[in-house]
PDB file of N, CA and C in Angstrom:
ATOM      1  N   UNK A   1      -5.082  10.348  -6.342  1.00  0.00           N
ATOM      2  CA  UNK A   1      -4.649  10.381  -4.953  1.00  0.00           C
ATOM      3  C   UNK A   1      -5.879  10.424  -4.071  1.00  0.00           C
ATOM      4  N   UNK A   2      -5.483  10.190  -2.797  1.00  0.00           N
ATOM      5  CA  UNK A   2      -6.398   9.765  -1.981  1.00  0.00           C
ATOM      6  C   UNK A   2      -6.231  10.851  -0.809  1.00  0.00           C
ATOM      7  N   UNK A   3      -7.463  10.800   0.060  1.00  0.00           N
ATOM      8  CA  UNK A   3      -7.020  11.767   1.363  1.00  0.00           C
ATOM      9  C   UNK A   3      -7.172  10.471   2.631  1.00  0.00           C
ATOM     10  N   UNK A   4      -6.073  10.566   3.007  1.00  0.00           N
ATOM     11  CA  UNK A   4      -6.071   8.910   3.715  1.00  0.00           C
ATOM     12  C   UNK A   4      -7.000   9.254   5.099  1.00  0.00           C
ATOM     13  N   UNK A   5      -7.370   8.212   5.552  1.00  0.00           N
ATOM     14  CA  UNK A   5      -8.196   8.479   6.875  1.00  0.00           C
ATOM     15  C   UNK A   5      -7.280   8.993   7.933  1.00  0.00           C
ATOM     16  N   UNK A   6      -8.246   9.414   8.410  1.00  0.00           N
ATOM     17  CA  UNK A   6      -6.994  10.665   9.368  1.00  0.00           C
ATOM     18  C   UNK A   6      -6.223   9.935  10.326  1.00  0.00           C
ATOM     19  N   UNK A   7      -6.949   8.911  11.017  1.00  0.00           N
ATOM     20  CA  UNK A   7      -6.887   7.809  12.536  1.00  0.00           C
ATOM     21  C   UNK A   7      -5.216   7.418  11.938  1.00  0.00           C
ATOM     22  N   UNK A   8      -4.727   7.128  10.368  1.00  0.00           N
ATOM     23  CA  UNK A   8      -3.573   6.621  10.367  1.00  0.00           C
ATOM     24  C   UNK A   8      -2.614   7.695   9.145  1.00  0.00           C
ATOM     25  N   UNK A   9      -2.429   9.031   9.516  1.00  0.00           N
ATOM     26  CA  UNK A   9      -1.789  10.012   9.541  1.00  0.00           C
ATOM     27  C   UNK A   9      -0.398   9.755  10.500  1.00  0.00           C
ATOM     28  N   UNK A  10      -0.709   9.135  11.741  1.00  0.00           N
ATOM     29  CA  UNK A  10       0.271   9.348  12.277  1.00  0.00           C
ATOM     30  C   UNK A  10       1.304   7.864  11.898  1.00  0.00           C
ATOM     31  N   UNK A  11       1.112   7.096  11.577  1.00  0.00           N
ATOM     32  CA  UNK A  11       1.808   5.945  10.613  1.00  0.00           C
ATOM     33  C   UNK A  11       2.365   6.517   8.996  1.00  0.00           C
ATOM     34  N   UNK A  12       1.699   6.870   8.493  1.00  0.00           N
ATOM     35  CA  UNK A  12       2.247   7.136   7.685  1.00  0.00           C
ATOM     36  C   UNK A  12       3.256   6.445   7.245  1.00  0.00           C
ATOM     37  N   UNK A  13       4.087   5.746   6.009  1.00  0.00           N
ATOM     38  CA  UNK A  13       5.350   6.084   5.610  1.00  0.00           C
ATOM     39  C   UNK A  13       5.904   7.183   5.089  1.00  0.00           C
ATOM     40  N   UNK A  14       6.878   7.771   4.950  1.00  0.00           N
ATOM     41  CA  UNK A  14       7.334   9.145   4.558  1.00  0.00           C
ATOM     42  C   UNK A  14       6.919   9.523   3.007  1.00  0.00           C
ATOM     43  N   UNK A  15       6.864   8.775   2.369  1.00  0.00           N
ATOM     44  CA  UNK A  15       6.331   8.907   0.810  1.00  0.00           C
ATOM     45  C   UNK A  15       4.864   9.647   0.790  1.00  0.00           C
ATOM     46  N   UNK A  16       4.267   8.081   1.457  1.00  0.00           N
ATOM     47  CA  UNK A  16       2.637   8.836   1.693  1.00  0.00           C
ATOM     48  C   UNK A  16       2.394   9.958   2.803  1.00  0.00           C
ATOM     49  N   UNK A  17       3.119  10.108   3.460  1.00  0.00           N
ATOM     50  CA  UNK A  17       2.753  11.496   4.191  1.00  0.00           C
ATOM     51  C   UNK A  17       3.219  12.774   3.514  1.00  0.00           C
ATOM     52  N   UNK A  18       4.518  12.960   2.620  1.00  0.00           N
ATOM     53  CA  UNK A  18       5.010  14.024   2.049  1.00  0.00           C
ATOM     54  C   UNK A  18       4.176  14.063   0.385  1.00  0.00           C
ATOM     55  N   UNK A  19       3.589  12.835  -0.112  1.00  0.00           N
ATOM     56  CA  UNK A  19       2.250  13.222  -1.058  1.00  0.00           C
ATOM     57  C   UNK A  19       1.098  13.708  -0.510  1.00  0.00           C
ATOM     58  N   UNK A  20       0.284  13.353   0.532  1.00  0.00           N
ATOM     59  CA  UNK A  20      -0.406  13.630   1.001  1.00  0.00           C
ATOM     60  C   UNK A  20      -0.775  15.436   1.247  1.00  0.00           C
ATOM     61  N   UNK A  21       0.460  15.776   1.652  1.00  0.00           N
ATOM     62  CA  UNK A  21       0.963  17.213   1.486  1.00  0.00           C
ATOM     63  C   UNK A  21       0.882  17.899   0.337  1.00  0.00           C
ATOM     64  N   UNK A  22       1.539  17.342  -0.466  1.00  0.00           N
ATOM     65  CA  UNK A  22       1.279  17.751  -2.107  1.00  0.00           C
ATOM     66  C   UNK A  22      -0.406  17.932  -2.171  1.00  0.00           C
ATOM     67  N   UNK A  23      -1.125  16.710  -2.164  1.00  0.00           N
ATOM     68  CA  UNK A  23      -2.066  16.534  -2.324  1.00  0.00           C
ATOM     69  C   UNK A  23      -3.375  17.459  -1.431  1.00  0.00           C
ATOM     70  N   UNK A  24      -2.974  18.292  -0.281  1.00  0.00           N
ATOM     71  CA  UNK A  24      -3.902  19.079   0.007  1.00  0.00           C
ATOM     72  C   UNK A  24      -3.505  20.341  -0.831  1.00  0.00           C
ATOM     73  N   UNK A  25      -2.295  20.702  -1.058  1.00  0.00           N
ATOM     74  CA  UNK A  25      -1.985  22.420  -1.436  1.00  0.00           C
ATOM     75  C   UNK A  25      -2.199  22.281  -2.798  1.00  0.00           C
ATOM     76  N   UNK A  26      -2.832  20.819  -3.482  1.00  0.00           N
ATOM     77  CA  UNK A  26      -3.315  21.045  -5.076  1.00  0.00           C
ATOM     78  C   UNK A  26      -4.907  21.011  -4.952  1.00  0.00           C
ATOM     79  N   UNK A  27      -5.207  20.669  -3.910  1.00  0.00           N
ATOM     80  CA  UNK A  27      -6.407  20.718  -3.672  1.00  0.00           C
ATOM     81  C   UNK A  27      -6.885  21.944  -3.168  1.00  0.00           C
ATOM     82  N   UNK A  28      -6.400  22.527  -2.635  1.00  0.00           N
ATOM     83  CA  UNK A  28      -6.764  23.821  -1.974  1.00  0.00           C
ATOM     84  C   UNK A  28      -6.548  24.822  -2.810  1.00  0.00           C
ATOM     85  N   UNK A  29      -5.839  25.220  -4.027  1.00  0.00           N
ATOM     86  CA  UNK A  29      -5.131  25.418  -4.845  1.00  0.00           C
ATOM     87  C   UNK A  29      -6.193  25.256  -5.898  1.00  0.00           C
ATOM     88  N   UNK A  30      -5.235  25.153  -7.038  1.00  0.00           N
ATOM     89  CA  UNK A  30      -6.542  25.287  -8.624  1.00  0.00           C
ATOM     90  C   UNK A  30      -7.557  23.864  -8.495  1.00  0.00           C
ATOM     91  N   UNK A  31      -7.050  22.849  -8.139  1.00  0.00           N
ATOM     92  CA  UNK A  31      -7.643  22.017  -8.002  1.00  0.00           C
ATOM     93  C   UNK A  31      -9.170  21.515  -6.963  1.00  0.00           C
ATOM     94  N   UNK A  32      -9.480  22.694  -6.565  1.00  0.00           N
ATOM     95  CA  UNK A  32     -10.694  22.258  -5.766  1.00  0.00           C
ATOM     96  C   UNK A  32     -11.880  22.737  -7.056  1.00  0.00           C
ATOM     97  N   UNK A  33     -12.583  21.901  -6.797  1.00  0.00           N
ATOM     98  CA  UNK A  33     -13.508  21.379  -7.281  1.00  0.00           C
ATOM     99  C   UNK A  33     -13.775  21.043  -9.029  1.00  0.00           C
ATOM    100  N   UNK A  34     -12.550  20.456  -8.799  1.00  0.00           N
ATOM    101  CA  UNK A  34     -11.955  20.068 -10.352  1.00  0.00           C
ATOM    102  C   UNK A  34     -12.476  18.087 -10.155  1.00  0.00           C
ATOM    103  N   UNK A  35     -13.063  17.699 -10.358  1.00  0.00           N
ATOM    104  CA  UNK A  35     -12.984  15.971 -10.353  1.00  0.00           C
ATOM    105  C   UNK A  35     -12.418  15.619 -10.151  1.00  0.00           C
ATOM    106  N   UNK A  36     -12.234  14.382  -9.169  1.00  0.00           N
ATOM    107  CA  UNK A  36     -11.279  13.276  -9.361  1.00  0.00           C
ATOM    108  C   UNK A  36     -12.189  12.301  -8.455  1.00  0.00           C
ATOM    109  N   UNK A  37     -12.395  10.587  -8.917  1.00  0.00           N
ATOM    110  CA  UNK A  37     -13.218  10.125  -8.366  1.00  0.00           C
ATOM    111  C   UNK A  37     -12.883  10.090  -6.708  1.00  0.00           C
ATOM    112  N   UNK A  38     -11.377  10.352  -6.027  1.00  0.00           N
ATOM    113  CA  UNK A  38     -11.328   9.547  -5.283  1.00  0.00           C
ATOM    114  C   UNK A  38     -11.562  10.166  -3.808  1.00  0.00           C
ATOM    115  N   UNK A  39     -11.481  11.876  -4.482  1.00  0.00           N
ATOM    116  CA  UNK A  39     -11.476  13.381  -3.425  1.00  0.00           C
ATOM    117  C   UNK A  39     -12.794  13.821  -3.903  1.00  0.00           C
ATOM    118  N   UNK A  40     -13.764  13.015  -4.918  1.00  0.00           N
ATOM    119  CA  UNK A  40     -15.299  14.015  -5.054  1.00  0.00           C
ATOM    120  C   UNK A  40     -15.532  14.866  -3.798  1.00  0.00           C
ATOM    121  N   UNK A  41     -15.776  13.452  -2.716  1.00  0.00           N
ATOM    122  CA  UNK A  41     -16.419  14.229  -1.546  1.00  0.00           C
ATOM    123  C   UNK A  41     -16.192  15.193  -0.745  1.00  0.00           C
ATOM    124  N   UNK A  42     -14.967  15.564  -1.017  1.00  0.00           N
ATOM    125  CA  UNK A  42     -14.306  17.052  -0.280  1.00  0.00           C
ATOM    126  C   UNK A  42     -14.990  18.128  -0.534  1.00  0.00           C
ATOM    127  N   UNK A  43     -15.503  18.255  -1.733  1.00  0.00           N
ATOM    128  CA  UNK A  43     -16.121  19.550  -2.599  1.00  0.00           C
ATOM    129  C   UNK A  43     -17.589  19.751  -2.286  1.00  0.00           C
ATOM    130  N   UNK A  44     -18.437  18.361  -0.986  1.00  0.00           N
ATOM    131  CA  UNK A  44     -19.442  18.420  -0.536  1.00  0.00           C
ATOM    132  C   UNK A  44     -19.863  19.567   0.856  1.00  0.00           C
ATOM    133  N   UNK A  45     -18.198  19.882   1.179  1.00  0.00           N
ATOM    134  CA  UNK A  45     -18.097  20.492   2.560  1.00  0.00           C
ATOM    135  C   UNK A  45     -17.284  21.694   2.142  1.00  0.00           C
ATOM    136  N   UNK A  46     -16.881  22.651   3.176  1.00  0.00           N
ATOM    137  CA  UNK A  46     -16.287  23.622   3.239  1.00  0.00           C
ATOM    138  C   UNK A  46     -14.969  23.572   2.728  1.00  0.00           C
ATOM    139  N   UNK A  47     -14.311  24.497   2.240  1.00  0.00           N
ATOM    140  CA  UNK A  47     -12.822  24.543   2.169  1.00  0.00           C
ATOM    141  C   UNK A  47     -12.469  24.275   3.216  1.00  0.00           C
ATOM    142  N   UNK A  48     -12.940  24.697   4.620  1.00  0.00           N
ATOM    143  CA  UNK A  48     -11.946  25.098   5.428  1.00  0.00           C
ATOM    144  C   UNK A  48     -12.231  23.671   5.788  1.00  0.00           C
ATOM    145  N   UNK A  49     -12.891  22.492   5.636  1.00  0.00           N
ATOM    146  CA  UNK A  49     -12.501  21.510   6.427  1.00  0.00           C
ATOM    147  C   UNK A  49     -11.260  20.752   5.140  1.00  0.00           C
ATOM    148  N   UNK A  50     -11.124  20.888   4.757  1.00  0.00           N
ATOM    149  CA  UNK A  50      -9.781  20.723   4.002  1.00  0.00           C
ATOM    150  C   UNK A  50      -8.645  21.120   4.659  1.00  0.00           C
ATOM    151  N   UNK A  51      -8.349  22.560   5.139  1.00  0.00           N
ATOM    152  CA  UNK A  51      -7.349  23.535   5.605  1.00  0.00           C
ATOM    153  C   UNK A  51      -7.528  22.518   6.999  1.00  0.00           C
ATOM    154  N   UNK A  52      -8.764  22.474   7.697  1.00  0.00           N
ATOM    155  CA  UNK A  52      -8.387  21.401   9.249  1.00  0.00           C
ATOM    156  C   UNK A  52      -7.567  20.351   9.173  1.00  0.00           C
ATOM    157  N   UNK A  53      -8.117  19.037   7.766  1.00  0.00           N
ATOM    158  CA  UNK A  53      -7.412  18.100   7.504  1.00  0.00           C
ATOM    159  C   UNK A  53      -6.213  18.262   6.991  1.00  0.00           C
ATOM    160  N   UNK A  54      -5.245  19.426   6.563  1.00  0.00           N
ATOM    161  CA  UNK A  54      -4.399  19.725   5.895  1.00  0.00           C
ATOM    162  C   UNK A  54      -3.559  20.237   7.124  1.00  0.00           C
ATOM    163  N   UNK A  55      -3.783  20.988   8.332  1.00  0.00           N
ATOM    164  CA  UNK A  55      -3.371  20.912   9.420  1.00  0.00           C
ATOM    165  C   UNK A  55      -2.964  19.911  10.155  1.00  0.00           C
ATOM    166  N   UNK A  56      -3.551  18.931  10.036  1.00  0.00           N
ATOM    167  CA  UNK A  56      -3.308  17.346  10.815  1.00  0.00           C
ATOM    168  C   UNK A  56      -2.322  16.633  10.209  1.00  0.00           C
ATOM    169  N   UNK A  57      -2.376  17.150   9.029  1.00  0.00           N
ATOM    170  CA  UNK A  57      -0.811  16.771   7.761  1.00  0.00           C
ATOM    171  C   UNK A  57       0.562  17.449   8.237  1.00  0.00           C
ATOM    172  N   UNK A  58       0.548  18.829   8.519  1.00  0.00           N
ATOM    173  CA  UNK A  58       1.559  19.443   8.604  1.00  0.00           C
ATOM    174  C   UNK A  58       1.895  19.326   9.962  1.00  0.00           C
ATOM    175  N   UNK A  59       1.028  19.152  10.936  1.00  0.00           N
ATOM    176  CA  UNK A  59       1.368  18.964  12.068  1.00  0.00           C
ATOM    177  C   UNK A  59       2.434  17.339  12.265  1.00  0.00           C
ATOM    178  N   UNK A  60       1.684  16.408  11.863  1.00  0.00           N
ATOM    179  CA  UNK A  60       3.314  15.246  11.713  1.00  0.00           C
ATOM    180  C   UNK A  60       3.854  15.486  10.636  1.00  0.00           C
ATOM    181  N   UNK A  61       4.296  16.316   9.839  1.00  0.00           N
ATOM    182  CA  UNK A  61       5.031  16.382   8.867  1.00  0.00           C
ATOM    183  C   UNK A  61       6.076  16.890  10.056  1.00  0.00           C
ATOM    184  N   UNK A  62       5.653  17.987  11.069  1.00  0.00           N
ATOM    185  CA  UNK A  62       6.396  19.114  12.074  1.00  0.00           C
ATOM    186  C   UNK A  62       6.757  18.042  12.580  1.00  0.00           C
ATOM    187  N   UNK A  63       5.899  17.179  13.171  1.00  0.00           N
ATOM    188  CA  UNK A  63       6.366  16.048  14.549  1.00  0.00           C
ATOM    189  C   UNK A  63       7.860  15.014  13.938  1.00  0.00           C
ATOM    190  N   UNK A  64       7.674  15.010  12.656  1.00  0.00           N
ATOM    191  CA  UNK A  64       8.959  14.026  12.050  1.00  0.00           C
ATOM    192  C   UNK A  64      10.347  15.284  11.407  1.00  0.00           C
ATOM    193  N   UNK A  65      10.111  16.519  12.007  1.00  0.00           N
ATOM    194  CA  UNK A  65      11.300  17.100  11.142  1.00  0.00           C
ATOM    195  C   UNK A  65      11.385  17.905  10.351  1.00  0.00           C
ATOM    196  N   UNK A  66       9.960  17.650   9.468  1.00  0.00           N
ATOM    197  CA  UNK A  66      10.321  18.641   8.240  1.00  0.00           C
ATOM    198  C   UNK A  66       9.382  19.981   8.203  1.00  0.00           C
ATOM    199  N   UNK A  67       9.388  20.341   7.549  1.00  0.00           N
ATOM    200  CA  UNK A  67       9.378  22.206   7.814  1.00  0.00           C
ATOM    201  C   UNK A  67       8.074  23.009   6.541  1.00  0.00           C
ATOM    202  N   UNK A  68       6.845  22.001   6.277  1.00  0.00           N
ATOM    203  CA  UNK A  68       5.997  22.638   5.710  1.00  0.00           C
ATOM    204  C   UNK A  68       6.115  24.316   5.571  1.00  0.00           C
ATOM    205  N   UNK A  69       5.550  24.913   4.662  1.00  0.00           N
ATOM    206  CA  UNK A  69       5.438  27.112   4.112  1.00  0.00           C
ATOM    207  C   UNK A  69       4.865  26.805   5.201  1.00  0.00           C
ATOM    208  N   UNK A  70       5.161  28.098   6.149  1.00  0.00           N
ATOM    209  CA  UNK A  70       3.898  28.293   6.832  1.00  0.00           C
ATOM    210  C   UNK A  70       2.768  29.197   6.337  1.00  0.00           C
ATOM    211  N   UNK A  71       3.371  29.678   5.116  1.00  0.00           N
ATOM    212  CA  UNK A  71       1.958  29.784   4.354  1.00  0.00           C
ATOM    213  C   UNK A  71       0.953  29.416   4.411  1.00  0.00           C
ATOM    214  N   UNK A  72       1.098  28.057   4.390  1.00  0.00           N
ATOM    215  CA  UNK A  72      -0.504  27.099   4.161  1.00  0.00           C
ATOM    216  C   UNK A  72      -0.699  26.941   5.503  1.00  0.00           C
ATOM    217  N   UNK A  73       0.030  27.464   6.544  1.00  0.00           N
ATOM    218  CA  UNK A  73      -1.228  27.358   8.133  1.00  0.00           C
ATOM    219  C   UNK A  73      -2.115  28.483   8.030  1.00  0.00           C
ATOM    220  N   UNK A  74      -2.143  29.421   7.403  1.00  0.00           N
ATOM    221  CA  UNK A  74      -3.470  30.260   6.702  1.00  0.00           C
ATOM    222  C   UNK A  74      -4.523  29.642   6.114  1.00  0.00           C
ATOM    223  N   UNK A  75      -5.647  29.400   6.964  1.00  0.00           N
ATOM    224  CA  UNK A  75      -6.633  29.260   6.019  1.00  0.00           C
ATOM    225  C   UNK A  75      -7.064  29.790   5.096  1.00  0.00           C
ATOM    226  N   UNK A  76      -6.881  31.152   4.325  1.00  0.00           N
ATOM    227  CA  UNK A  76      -7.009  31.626   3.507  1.00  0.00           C
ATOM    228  C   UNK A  76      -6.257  31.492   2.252  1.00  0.00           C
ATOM    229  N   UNK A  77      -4.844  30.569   2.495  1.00  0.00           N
ATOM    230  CA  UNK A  77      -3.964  30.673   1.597  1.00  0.00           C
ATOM    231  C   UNK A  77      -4.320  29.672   0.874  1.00  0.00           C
ATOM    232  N   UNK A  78      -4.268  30.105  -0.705  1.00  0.00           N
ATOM    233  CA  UNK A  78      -4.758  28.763  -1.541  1.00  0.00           C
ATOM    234  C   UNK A  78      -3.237  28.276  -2.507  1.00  0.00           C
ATOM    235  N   UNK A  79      -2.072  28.935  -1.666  1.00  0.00           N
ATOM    236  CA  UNK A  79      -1.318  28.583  -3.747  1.00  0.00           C
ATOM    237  C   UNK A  79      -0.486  29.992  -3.853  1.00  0.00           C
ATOM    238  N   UNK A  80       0.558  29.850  -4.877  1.00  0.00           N
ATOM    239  CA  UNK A  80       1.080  30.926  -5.330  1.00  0.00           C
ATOM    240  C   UNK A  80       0.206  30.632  -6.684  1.00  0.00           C
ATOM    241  N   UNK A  81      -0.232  30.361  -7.401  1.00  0.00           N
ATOM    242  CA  UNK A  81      -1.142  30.203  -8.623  1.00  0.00           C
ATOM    243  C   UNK A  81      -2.572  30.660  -8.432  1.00  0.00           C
ATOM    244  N   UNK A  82      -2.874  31.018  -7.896  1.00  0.00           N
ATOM    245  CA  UNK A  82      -4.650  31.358  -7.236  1.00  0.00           C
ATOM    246  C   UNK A  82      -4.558  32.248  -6.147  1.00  0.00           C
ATOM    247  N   UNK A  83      -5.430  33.236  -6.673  1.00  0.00           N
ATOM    248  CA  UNK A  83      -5.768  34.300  -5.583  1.00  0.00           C
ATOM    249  C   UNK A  83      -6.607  33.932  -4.100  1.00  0.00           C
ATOM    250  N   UNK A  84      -5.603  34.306  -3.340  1.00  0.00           N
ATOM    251  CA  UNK A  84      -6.175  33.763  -1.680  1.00  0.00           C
ATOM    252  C   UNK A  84      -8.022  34.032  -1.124  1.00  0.00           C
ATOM    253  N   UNK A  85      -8.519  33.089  -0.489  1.00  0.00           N
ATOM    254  CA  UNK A  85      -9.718  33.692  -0.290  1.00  0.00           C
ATOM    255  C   UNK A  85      -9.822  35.133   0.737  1.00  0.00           C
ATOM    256  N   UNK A  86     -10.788  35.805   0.278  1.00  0.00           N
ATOM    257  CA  UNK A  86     -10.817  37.037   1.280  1.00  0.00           C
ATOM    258  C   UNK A  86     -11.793  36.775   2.399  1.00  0.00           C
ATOM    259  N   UNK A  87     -12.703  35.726   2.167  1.00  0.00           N
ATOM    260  CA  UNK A  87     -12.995  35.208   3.597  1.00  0.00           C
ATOM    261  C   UNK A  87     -12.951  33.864   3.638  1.00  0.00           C
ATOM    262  N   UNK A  88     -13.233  32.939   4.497  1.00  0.00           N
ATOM    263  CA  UNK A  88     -13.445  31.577   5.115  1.00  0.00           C
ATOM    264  C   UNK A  88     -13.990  30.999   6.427  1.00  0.00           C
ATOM    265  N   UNK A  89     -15.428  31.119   6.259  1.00  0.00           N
ATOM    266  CA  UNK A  89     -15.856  31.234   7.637  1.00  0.00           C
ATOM    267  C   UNK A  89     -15.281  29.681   8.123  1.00  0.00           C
ATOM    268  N   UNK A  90     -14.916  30.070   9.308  1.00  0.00           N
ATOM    269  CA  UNK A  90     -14.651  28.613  10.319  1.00  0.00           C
ATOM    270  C   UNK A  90     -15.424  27.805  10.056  1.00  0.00           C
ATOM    271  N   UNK A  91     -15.452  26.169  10.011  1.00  0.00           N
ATOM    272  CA  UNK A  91     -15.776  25.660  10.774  1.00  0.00           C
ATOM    273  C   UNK A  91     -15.461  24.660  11.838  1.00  0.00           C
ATOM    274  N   UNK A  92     -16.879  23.999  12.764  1.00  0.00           N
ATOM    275  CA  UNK A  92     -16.337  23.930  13.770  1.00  0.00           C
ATOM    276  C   UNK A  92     -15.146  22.481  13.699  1.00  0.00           C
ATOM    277  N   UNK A  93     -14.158  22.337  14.324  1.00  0.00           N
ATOM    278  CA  UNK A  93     -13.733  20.873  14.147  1.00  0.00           C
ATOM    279  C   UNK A  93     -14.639  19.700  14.493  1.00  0.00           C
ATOM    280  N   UNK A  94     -14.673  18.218  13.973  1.00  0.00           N
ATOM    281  CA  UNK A  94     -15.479  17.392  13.628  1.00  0.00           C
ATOM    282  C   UNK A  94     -14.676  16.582  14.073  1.00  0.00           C
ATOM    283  N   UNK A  95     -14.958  15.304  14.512  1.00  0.00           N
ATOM    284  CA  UNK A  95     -14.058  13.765  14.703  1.00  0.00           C
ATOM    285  C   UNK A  95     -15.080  12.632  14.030  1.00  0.00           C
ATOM    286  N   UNK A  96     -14.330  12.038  12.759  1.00  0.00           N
ATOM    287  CA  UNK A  96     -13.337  12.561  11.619  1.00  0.00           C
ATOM    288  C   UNK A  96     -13.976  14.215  11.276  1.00  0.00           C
ATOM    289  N   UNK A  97     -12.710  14.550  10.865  1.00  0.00           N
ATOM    290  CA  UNK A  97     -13.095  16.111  10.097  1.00  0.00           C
ATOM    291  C   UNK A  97     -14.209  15.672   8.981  1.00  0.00           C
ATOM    292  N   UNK A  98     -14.096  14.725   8.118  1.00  0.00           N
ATOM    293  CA  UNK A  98     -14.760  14.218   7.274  1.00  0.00           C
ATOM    294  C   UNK A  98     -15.846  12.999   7.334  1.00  0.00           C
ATOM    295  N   UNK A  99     -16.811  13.416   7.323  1.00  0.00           N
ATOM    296  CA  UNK A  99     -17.906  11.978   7.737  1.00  0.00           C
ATOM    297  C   UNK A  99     -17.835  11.187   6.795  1.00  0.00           C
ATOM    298  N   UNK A 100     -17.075  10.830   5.759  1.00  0.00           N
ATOM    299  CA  UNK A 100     -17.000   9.899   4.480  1.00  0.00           C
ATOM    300  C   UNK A 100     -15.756   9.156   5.002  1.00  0.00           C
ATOM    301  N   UNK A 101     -14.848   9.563   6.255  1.00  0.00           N
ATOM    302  CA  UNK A 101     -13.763   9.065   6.541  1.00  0.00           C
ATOM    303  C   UNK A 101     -14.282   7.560   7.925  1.00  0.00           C
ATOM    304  N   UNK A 102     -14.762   6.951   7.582  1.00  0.00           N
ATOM    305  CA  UNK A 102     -15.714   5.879   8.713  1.00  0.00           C
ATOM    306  C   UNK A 102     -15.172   4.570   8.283  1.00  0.00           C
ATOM    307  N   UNK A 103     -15.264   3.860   9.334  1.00  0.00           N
ATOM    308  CA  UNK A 103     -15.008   2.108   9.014  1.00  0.00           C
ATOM    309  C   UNK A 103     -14.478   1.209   8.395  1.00  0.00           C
ATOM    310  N   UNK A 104     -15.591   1.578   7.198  1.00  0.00           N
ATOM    311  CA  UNK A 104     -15.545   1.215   5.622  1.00  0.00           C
ATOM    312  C   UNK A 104     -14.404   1.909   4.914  1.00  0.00           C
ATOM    313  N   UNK A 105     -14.588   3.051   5.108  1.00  0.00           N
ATOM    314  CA  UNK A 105     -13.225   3.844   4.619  1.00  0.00           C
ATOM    315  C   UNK A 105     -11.849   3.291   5.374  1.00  0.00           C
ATOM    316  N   UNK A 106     -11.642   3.283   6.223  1.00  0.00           N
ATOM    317  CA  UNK A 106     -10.500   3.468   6.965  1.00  0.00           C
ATOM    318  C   UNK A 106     -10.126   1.683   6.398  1.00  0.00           C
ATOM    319  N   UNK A 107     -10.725   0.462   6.245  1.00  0.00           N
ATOM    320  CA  UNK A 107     -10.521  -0.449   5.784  1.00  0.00           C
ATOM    321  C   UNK A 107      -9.925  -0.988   4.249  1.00  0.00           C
ATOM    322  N   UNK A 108     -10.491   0.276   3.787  1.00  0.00           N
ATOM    323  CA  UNK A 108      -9.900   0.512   2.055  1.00  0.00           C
ATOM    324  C   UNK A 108      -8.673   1.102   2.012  1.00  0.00           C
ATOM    325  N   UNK A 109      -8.438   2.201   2.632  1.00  0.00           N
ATOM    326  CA  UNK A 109      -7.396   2.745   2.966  1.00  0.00           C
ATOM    327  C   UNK A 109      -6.250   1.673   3.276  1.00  0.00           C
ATOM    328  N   UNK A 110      -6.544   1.070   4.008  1.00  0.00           N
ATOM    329  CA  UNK A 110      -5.550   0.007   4.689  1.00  0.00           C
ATOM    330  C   UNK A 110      -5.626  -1.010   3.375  1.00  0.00           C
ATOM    331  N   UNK A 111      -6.486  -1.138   3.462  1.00  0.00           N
ATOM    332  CA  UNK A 111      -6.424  -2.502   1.946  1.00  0.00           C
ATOM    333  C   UNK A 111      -5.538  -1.934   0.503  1.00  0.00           C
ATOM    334  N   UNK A 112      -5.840  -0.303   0.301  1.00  0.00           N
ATOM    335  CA  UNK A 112      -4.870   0.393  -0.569  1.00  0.00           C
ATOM    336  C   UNK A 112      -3.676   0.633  -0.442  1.00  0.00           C
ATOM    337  N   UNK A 113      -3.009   0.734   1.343  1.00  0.00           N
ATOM    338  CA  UNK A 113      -1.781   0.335   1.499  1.00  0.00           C
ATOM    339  C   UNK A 113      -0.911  -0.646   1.420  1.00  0.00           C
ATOM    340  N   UNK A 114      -2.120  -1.971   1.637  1.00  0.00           N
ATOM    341  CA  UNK A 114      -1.625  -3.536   1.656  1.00  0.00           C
ATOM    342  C   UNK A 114      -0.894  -3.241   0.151  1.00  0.00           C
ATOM    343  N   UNK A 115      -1.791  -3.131  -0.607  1.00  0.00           N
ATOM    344  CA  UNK A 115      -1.664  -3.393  -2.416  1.00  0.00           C
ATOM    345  C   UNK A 115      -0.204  -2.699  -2.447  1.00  0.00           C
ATOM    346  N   UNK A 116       0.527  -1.739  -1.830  1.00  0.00           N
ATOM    347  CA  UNK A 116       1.648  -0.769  -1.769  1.00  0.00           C
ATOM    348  C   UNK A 116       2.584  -1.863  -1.090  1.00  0.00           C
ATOM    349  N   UNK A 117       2.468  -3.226  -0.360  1.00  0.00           N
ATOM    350  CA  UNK A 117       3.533  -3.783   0.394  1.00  0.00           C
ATOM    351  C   UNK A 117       3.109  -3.068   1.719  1.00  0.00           C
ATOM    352  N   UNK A 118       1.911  -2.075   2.234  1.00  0.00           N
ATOM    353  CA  UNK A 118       2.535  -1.025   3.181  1.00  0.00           C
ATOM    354  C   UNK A 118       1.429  -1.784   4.181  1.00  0.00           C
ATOM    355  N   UNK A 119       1.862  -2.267   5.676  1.00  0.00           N
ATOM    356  CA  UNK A 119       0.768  -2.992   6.577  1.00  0.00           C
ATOM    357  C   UNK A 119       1.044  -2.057   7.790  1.00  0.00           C
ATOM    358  N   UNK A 120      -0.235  -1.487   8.226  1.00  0.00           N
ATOM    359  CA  UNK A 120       0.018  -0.789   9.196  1.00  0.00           C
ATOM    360  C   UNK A 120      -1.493  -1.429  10.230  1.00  0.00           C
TER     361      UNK A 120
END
């Protein structure tokens, strides 16, 4: 799985936005800093810019209806499987949250949706 560029979060189809979801609370969860080629670069930065980008998820998940734990609007919360962090210093928000999320990216992304039938 992928962490899609943020700019088309709000397109989404409902599949890829309700994985996407999955896909931060396994990441935040046992899964950080476990491999996978396609999320390496997450594990270069803070948790908490995960928990920002994972906010921008739940927030149109809210805008279309559905009703994310509000558990996971805690930055501290990692999981019912993993003990929560006892700290997480802020940081500050970024546009993209992620500097690996640029151009080039956002073009693959789209080219990985094409391959899905999905044209946005």
């Amino acid at each position: 799985m992928r962490l899609w560029h943020e700019v088309l979060i709000p397109k989404l189809p409902r599949q890829q936005l309700l994985g996407q979801h999955r896909e931060c609370c396994a990441l935040r969860g046992k899964g950080w800093g476990k491999p996978h080629s396609t999320v390496n670069y997450v594990f270069d930065h803070s948790p908490y810019k995960l928990v920002q980008y994972h906010w921008l998820i739940m927030t149109e998940m809210e805008n279309r209806g559905y009703k994310p734990d509000e558990l996971w609007k805690n930055p501290l919360y990692r999981g019912k499987a993993i003990e929560a962090y006892t700290g997480l210093p802020e940081v500050a928000i970024e546009t993209p949250i992620y500097p690996e999320h640029h151009d080039d990216y956002l073009k693959e992304c789209l080219d990985n949706l094409a391959e899905k039938d999905i044209y946005l």
